[in-house]
C-alpha atoms as a PDB file:
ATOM      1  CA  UNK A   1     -80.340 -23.209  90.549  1.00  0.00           C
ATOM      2  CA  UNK A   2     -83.554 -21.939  88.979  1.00  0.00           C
ATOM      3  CA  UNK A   3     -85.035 -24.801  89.224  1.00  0.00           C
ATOM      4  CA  UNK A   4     -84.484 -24.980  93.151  1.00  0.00           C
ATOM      5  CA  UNK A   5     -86.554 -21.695  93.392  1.00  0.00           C
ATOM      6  CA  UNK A   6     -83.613 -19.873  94.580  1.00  0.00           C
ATOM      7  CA  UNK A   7     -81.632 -16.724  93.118  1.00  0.00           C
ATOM      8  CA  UNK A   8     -77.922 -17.682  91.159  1.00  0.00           C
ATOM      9  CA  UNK A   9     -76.032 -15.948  93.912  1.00  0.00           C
ATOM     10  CA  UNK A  10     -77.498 -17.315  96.822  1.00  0.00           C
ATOM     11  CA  UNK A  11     -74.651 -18.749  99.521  1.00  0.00           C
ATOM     12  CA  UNK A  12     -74.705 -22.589 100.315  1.00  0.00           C
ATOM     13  CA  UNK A  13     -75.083 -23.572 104.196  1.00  0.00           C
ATOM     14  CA  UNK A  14     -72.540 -26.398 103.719  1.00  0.00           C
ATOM     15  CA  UNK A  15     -69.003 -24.884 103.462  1.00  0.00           C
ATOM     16  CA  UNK A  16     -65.205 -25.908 104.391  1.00  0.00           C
ATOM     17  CA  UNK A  17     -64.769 -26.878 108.287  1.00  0.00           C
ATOM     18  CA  UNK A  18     -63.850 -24.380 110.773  1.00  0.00           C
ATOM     19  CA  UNK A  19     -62.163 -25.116 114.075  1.00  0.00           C
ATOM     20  CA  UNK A  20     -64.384 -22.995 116.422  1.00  0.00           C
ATOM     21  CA  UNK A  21     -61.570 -22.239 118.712  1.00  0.00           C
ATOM     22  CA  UNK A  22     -63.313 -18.898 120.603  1.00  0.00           C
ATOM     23  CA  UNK A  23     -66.626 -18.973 123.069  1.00  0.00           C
ATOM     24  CA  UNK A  24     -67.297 -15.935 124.483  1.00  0.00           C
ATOM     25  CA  UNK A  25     -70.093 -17.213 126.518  1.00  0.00           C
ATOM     26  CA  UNK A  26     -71.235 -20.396 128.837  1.00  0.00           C
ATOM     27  CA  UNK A  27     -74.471 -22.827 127.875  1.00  0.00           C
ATOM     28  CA  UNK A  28     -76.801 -24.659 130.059  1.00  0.00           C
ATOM     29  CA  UNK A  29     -77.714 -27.980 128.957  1.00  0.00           C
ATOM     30  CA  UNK A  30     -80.322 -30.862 130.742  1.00  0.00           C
ATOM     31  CA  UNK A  31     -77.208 -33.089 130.920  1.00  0.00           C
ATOM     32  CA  UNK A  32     -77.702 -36.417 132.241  1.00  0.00           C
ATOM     33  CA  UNK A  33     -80.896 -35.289 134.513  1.00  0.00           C
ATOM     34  CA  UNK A  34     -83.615 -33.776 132.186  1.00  0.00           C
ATOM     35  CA  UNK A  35     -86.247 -34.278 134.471  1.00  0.00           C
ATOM     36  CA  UNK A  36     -84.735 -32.729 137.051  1.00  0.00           C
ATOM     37  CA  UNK A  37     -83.624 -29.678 135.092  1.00  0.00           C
ATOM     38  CA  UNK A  38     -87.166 -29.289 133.510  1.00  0.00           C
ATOM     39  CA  UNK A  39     -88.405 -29.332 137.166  1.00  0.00           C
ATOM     40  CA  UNK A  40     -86.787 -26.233 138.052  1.00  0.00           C
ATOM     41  CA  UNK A  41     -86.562 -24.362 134.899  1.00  0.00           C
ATOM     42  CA  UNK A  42     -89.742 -22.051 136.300  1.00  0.00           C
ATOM     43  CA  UNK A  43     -87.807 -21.429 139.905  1.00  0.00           C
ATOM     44  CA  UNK A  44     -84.843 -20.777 137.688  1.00  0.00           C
ATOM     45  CA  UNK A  45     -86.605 -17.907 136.108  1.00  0.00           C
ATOM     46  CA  UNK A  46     -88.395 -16.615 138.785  1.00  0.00           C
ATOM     47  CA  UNK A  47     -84.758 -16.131 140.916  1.00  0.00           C
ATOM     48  CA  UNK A  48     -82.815 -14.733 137.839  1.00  0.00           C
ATOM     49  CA  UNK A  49     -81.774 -11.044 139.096  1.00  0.00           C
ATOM     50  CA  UNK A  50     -83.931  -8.255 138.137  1.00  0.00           C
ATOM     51  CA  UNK A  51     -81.271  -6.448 136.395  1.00  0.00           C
ATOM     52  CA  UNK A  52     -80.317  -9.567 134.176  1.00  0.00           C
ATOM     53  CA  UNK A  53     -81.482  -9.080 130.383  1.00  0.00           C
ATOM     54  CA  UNK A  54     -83.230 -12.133 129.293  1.00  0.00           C
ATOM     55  CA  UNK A  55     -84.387 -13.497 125.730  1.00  0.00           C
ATOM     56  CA  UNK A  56     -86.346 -15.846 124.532  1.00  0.00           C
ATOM     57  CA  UNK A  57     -85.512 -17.149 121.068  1.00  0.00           C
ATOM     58  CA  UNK A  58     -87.493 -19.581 118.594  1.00  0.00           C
ATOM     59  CA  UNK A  59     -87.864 -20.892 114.884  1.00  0.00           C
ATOM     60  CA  UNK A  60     -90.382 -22.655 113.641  1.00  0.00           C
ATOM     61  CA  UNK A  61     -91.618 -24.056 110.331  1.00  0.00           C
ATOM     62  CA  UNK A  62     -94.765 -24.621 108.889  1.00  0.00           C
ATOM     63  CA  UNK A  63     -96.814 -25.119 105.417  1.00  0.00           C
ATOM     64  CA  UNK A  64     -97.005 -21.271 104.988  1.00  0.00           C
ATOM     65  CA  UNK A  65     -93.234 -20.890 105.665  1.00  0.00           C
ATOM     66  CA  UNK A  66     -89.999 -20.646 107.959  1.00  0.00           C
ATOM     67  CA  UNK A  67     -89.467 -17.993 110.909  1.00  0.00           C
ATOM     68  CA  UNK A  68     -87.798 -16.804 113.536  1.00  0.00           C
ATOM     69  CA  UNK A  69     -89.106 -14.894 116.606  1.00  0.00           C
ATOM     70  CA  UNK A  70     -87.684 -13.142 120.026  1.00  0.00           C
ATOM     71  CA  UNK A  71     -88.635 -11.162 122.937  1.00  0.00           C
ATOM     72  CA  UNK A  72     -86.064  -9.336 124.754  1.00  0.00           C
ATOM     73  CA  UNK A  73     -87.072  -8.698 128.884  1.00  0.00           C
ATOM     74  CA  UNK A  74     -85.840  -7.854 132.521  1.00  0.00           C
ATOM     75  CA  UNK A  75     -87.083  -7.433 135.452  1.00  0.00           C
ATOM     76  CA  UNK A  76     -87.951 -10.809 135.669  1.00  0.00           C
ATOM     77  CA  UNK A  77     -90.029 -10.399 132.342  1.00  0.00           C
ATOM     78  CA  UNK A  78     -92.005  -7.698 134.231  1.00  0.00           C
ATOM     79  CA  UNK A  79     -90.490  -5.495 131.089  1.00  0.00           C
ATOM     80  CA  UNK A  80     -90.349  -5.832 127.782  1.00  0.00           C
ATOM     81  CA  UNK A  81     -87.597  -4.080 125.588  1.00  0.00           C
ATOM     82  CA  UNK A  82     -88.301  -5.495 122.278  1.00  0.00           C
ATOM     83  CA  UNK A  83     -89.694  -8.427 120.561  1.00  0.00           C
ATOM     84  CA  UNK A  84     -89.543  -9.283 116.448  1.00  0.00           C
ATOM     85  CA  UNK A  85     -90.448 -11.695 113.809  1.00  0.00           C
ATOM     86  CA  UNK A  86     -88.516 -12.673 110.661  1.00  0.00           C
ATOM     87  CA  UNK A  87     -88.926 -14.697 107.976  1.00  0.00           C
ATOM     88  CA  UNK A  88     -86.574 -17.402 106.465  1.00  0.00           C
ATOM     89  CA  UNK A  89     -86.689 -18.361 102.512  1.00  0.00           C
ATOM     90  CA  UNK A  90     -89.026 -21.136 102.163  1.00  0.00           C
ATOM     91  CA  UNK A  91     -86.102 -23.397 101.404  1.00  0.00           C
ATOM     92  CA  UNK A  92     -84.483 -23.116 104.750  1.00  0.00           C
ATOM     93  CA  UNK A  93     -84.925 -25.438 107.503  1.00  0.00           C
ATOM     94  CA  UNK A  94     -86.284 -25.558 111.234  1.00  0.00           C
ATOM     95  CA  UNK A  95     -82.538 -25.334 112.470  1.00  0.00           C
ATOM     96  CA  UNK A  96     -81.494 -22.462 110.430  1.00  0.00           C
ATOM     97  CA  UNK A  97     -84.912 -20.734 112.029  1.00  0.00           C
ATOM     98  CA  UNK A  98     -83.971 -21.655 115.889  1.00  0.00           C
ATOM     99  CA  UNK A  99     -80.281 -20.333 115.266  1.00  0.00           C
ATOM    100  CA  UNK A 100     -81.230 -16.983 113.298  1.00  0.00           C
ATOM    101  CA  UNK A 101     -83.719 -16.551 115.978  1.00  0.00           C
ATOM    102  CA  UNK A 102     -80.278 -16.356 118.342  1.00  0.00           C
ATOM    103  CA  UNK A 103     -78.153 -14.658 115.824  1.00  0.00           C
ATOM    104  CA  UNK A 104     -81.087 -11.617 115.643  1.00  0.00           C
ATOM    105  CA  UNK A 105     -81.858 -11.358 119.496  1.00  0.00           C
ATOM    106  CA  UNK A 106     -77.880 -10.756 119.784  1.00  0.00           C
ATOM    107  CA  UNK A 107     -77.261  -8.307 116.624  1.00  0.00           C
ATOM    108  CA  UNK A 108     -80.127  -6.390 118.740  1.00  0.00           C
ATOM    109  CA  UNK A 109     -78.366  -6.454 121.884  1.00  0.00           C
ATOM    110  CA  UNK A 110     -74.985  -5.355 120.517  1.00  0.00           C
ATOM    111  CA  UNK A 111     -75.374  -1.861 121.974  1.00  0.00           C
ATOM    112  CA  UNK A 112     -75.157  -3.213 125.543  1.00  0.00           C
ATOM    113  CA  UNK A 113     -72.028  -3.929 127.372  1.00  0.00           C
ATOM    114  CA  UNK A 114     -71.192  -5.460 131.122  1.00  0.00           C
ATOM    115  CA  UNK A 115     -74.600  -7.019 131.719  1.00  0.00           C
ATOM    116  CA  UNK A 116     -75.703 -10.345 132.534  1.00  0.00           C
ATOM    117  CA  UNK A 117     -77.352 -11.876 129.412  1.00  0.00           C
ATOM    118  CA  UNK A 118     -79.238 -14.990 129.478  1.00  0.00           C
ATOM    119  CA  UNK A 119     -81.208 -16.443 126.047  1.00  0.00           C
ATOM    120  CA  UNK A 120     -83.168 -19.479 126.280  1.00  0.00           C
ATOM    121  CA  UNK A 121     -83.705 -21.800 123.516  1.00  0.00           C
ATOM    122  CA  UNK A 122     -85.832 -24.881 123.535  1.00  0.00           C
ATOM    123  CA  UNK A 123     -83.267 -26.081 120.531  1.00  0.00           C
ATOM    124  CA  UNK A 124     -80.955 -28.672 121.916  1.00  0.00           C
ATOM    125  CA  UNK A 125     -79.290 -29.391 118.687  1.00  0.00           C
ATOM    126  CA  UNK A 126     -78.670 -25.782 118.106  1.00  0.00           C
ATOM    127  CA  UNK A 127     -76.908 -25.226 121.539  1.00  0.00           C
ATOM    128  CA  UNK A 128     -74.427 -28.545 120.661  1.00  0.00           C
ATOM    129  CA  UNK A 129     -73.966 -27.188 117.364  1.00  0.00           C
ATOM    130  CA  UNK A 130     -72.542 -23.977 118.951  1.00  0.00           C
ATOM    131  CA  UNK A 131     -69.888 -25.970 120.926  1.00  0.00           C
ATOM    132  CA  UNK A 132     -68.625 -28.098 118.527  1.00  0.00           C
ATOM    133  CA  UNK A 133     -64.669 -28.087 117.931  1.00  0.00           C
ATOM    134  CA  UNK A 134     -65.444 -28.692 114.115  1.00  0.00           C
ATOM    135  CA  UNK A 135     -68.263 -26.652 111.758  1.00  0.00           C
ATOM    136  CA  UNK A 136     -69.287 -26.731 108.382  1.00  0.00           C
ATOM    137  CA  UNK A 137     -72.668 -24.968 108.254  1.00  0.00           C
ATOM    138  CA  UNK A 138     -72.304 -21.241 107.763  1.00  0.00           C
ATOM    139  CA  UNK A 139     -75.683 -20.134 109.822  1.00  0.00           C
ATOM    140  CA  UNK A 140     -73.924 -21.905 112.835  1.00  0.00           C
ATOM    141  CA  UNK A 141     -70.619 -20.188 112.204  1.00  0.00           C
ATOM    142  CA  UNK A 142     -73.075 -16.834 111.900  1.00  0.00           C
ATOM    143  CA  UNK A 143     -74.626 -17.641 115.277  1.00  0.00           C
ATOM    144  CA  UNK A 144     -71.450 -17.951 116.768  1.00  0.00           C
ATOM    145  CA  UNK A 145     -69.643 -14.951 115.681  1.00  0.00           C
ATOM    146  CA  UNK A 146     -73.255 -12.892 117.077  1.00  0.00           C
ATOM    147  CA  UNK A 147     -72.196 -14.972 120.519  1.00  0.00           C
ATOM    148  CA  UNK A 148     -68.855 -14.167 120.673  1.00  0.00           C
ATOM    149  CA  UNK A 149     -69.554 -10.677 119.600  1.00  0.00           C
ATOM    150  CA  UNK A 150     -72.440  -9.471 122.465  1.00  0.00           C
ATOM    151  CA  UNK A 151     -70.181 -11.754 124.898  1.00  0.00           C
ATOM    152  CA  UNK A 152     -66.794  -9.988 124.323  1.00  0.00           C
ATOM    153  CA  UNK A 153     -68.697  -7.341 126.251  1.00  0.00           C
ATOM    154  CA  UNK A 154     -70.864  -8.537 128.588  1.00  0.00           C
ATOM    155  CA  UNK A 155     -71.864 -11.947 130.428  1.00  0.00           C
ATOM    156  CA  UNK A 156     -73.657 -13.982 128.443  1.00  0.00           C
ATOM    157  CA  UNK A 157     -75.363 -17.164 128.735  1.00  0.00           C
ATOM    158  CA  UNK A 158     -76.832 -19.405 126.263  1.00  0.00           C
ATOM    159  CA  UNK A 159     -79.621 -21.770 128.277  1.00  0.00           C
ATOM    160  CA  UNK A 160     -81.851 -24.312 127.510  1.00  0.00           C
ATOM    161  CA  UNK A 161     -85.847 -24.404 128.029  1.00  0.00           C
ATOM    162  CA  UNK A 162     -88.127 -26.765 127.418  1.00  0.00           C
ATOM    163  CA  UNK A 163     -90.994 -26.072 124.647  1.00  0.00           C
ATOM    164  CA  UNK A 164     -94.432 -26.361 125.252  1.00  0.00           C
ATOM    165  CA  UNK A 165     -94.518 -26.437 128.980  1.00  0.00           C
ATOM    166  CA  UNK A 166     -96.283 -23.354 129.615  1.00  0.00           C
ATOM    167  CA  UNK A 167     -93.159 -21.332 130.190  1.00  0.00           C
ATOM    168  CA  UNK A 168     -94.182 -17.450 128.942  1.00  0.00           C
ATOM    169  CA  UNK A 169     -91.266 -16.361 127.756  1.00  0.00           C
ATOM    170  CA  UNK A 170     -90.804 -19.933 125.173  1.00  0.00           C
ATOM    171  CA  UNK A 171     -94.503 -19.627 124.724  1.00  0.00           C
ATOM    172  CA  UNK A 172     -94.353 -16.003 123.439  1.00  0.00           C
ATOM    173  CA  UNK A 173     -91.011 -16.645 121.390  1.00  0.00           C
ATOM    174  CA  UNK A 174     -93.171 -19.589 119.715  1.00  0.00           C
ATOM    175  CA  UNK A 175     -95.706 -17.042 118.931  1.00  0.00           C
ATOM    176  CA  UNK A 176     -93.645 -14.713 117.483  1.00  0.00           C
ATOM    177  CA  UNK A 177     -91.742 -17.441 115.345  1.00  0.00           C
ATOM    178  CA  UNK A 178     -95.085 -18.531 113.796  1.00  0.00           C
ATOM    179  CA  UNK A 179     -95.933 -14.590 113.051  1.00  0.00           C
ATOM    180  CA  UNK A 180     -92.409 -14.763 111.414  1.00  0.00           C
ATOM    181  CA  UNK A 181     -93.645 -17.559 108.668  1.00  0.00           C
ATOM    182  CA  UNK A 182     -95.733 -14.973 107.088  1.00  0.00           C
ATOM    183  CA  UNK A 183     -93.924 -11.876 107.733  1.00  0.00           C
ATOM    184  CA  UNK A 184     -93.057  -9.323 104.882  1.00  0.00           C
ATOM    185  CA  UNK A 185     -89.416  -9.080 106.830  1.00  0.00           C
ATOM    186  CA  UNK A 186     -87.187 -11.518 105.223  1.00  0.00           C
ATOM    187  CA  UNK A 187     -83.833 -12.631 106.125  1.00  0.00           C
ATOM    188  CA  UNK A 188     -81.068 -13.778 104.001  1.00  0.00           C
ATOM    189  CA  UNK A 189     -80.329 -16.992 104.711  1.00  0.00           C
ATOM    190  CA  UNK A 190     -77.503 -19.716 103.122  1.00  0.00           C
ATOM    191  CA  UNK A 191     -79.346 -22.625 101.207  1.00  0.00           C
ATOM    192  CA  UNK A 192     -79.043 -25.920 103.171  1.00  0.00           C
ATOM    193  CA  UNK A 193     -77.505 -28.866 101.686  1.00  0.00           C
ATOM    194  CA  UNK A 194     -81.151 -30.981 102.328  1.00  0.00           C
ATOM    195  CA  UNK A 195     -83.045 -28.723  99.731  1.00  0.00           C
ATOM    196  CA  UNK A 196     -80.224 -28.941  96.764  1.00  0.00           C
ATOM    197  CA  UNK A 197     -79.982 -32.634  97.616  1.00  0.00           C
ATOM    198  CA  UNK A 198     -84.313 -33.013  97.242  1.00  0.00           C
ATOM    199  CA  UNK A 199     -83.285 -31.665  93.345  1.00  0.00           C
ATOM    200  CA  UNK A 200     -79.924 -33.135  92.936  1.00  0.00           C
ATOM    201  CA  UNK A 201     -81.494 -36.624  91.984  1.00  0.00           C
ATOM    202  CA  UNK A 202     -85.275 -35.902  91.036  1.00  0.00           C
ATOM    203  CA  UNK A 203     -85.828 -39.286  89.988  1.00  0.00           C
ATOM    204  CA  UNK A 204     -85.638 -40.919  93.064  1.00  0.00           C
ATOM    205  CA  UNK A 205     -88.595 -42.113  95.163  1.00  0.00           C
ATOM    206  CA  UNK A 206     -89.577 -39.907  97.944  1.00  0.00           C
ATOM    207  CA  UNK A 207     -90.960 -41.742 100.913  1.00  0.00           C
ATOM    208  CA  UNK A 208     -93.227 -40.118 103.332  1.00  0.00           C
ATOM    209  CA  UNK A 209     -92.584 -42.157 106.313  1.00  0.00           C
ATOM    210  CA  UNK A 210     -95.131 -42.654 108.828  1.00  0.00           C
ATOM    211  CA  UNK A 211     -98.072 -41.090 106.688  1.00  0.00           C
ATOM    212  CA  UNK A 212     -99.464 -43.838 105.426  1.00  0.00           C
ATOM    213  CA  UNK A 213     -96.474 -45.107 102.916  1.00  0.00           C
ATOM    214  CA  UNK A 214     -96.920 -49.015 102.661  1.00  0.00           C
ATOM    215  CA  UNK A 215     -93.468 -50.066 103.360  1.00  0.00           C
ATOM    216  CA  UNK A 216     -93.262 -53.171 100.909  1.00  0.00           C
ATOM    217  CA  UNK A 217     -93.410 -50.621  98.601  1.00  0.00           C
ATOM    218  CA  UNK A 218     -90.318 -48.683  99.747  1.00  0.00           C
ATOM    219  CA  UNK A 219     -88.743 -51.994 100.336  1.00  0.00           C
ATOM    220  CA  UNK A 220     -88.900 -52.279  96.139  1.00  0.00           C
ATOM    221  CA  UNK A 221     -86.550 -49.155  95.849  1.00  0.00           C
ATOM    222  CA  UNK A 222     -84.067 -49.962  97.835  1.00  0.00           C
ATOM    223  CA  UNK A 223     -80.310 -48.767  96.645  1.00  0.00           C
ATOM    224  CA  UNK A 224     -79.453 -52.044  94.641  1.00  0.00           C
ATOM    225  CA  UNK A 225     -75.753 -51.569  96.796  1.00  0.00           C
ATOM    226  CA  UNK A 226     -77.328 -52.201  99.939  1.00  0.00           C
ATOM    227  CA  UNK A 227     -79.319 -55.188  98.537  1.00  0.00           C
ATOM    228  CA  UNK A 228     -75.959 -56.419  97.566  1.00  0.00           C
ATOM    229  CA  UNK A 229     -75.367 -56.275 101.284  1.00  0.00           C
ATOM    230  CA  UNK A 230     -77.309 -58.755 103.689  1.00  0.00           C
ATOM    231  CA  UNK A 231     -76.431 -56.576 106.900  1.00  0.00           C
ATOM    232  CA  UNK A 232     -76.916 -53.467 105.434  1.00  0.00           C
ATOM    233  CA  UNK A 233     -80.138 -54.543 103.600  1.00  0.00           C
ATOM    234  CA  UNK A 234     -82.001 -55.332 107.063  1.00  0.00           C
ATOM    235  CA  UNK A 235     -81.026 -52.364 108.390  1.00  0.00           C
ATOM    236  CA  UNK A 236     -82.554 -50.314 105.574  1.00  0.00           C
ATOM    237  CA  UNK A 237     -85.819 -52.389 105.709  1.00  0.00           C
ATOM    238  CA  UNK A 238     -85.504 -52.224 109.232  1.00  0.00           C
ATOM    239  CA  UNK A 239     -85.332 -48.533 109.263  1.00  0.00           C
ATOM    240  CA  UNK A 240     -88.275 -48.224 106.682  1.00  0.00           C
ATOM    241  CA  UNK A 241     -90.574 -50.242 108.882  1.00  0.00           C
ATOM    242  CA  UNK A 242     -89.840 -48.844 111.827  1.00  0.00           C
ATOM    243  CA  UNK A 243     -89.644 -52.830 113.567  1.00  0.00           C
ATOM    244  CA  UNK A 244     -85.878 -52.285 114.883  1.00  0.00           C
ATOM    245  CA  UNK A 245     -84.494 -52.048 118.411  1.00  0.00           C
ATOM    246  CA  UNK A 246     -85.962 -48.623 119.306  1.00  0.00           C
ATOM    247  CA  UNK A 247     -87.831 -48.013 122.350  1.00  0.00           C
ATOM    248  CA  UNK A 248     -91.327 -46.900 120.363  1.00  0.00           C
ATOM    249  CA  UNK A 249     -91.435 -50.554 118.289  1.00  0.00           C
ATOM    250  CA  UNK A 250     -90.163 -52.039 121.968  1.00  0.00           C
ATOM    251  CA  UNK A 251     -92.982 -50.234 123.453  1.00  0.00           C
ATOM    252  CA  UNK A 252     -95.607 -51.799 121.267  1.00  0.00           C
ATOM    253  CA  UNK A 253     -94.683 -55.045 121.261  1.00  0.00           C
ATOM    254  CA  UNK A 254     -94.852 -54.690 125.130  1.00  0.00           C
ATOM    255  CA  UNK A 255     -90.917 -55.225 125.291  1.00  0.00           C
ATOM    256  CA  UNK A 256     -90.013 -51.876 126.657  1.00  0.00           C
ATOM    257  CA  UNK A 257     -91.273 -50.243 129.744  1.00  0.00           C
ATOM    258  CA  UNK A 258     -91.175 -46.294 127.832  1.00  0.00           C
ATOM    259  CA  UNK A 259     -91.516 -45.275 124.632  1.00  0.00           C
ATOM    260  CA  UNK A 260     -89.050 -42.671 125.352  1.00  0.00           C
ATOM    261  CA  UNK A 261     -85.510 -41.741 123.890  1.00  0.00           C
ATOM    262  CA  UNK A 262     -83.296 -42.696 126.090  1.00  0.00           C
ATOM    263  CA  UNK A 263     -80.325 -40.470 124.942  1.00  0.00           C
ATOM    264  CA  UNK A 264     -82.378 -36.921 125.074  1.00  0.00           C
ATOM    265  CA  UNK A 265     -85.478 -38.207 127.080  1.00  0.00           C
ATOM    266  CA  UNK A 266     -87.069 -35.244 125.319  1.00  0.00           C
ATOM    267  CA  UNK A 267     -88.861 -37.514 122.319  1.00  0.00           C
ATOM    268  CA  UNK A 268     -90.267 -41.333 121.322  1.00  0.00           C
ATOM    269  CA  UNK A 269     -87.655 -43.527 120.211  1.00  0.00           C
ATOM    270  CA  UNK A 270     -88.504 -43.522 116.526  1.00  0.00           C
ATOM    271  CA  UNK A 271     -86.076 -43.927 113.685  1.00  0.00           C
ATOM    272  CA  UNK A 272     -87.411 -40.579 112.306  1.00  0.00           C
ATOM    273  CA  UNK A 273     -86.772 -39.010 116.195  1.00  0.00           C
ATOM    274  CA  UNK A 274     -83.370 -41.063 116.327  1.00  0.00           C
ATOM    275  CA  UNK A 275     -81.953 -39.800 112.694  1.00  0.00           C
ATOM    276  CA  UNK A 276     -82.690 -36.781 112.126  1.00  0.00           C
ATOM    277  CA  UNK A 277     -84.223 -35.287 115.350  1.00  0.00           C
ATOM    278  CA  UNK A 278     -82.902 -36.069 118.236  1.00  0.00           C
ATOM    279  CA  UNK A 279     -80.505 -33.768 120.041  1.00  0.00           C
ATOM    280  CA  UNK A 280     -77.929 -36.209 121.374  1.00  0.00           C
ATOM    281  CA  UNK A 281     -77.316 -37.382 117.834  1.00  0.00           C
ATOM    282  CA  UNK A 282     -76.580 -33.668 116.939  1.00  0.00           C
ATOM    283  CA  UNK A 283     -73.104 -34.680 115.971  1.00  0.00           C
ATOM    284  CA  UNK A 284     -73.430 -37.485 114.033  1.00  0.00           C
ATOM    285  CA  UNK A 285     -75.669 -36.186 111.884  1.00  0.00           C
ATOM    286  CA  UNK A 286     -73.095 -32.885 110.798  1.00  0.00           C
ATOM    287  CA  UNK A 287     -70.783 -35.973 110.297  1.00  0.00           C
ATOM    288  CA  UNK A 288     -72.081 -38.209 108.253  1.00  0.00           C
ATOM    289  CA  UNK A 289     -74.830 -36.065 106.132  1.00  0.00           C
ATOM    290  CA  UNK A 290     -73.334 -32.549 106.588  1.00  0.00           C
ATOM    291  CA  UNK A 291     -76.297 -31.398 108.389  1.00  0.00           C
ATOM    292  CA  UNK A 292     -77.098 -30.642 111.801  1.00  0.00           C
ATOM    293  CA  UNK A 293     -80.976 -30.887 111.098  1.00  0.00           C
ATOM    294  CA  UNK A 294     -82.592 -32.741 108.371  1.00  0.00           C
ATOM    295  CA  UNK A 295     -85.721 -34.893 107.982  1.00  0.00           C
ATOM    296  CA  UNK A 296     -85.650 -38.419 107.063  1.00  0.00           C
ATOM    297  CA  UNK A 297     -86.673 -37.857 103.774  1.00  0.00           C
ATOM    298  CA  UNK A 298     -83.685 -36.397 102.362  1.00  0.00           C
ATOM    299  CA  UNK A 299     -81.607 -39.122 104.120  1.00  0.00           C
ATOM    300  CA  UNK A 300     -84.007 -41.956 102.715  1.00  0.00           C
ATOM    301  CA  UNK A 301     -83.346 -40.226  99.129  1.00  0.00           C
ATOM    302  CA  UNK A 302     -79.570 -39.947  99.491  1.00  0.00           C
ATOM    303  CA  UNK A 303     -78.789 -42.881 100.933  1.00  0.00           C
ATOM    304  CA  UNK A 304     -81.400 -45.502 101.490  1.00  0.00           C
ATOM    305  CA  UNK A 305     -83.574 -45.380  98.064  1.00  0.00           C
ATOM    306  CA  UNK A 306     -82.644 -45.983  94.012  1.00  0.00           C
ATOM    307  CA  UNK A 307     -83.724 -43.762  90.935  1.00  0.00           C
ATOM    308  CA  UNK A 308     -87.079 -45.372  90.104  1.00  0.00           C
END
């Protein structure tokens, strides 16, 4: 454990499944009309009742570190109650900061009861995470019980917003996330299973996809069982190059119309967008890697790439 830069007690993220079998509040997704729902997320706002508490909740990660910011409002954001940055150990990831952004806003808002509560969070993956039947990550089942907690007492809603649209409220909780990367305030968080997997085989190749890798080389390293595998060995050089069925390679080779996802319409098709990204694939990913959020590197050094 010293060697991952993290203390001997420190809690894993990945633990046993638990059925989440209580939700104490309601969620507001884009559904199956994105457009339309990013359309009227500003009239949305602008109607919400002026005695409604609303919160706008972020994470965010960058070279200097990982945080976590929220402002608290009402009055139709004509009044702020409270706003606050934290910081995340370096180790956690973008996903842990959008949830313990949530988690935080509610621990503060524990004191009120029989209001209407909305937060907004521009973290699809985050929301689905918090509605799964099954969960193995322990800052989701942290989250939750903060959820079910402030919305024993009061209404609560848990809504999605679009990032970078000019929306205050997201714009000032994505301020106040990157003030949290270098805040003094730091929060305990569980290690996820993507930084003890970047240690648990040191040896291996680690690509850096889309930066200027040249793919023949990653091709070399491929895990010798899926070379043993014709299907599954032009799907991992397919997913190294980026020349597959996805609508950004489509795009380019003037096949495809958009170079837009078509399952969250939030993103480009990529295979970094599709894997490890994308909302809609929120599920799969907790399934097969035991992570809600990770970035294509630790799946191309588990399960794509040899020892060199």
């Amino acid at each position: 454990m010293k060697d991952l830069d993290i203390s001997l007690n420190s809690e894993r993220d990945l633990t046993i499944p638990a059925l989440n079998l209580e939700q104490n509040f309601t969620t507001t997704t884009p559904g199956d009309y994105p457009d339309i729902y990013k359309n009227q997320l500003q009239q949305s706002i602008d109607n919400t009742p002026s005695d409604t508490i609303t919160c706008y909740t972020d994470g965010s990660k960058t070279d200097e570190g990982c945080g976590a910011g929220y402002i608290i409002t009402t009055d139709n954001n004509n009044t702020i109650i409270h706003e606050e940055s934290h910081r995340l150990p370096n180790c956690c990831t973008v996903f842990q900061a959008e949830l313990s952004a949530i988690t935080e806003a509610c621990n503060h808002l524990t004191t009120h009861t029989n209001k209407h509560i909305i937060i907004w969070t521009d973290s699809l993956s985050s929301i689905q995470a918090l509605t799964t039947l099954n969960n193995n990550s322990r800052t989701v089942a942290n989250c939750l019980n903060s959820l079910n907690h402030l919305g024993a007492n009061n209404n609560l809603e848990l809504r999605w917003i679009a990032a970078h649209t000019g929306l205050w409220g997201n714009e000032k909780a994505d301020e106040l996330a990157k003030l949290g990367t270098t805040s003094n305030l730091i929060l305990k968080r569980p290690v996820p299973q993507s930084h003890i997997n970047n240690y648990s085989k040191p040896s291996i190749h680690r690509a850096s996809w889309g930066k200027g890798l040249r793919p023949g080389k990653t091709i070399n390293n491929i895990n010798s069982t899926l070379i043993n595998n014709r299907k599954d060995y032009r799907t991992a050089v397919q997913l190294i190059t980026g020349h597959c069925g996805l609508n950004k390679h489509l795009f380019n080779m003037k096949k495809a119309d958009t170079m837009e996802c078509p399952l969250c319409g939030h993103r480009e098709e990529t295979v970094s967008h599709l894997l490890d990204q994308c909302p809609a694939t929120t599920q799969l990913r907790g399934h097969y890697f035991n992570e809600y959020y990770l970035s294509i590197n630790d799946i191309s050094i588990t399960y794509i790439l040899q020892p060199l």
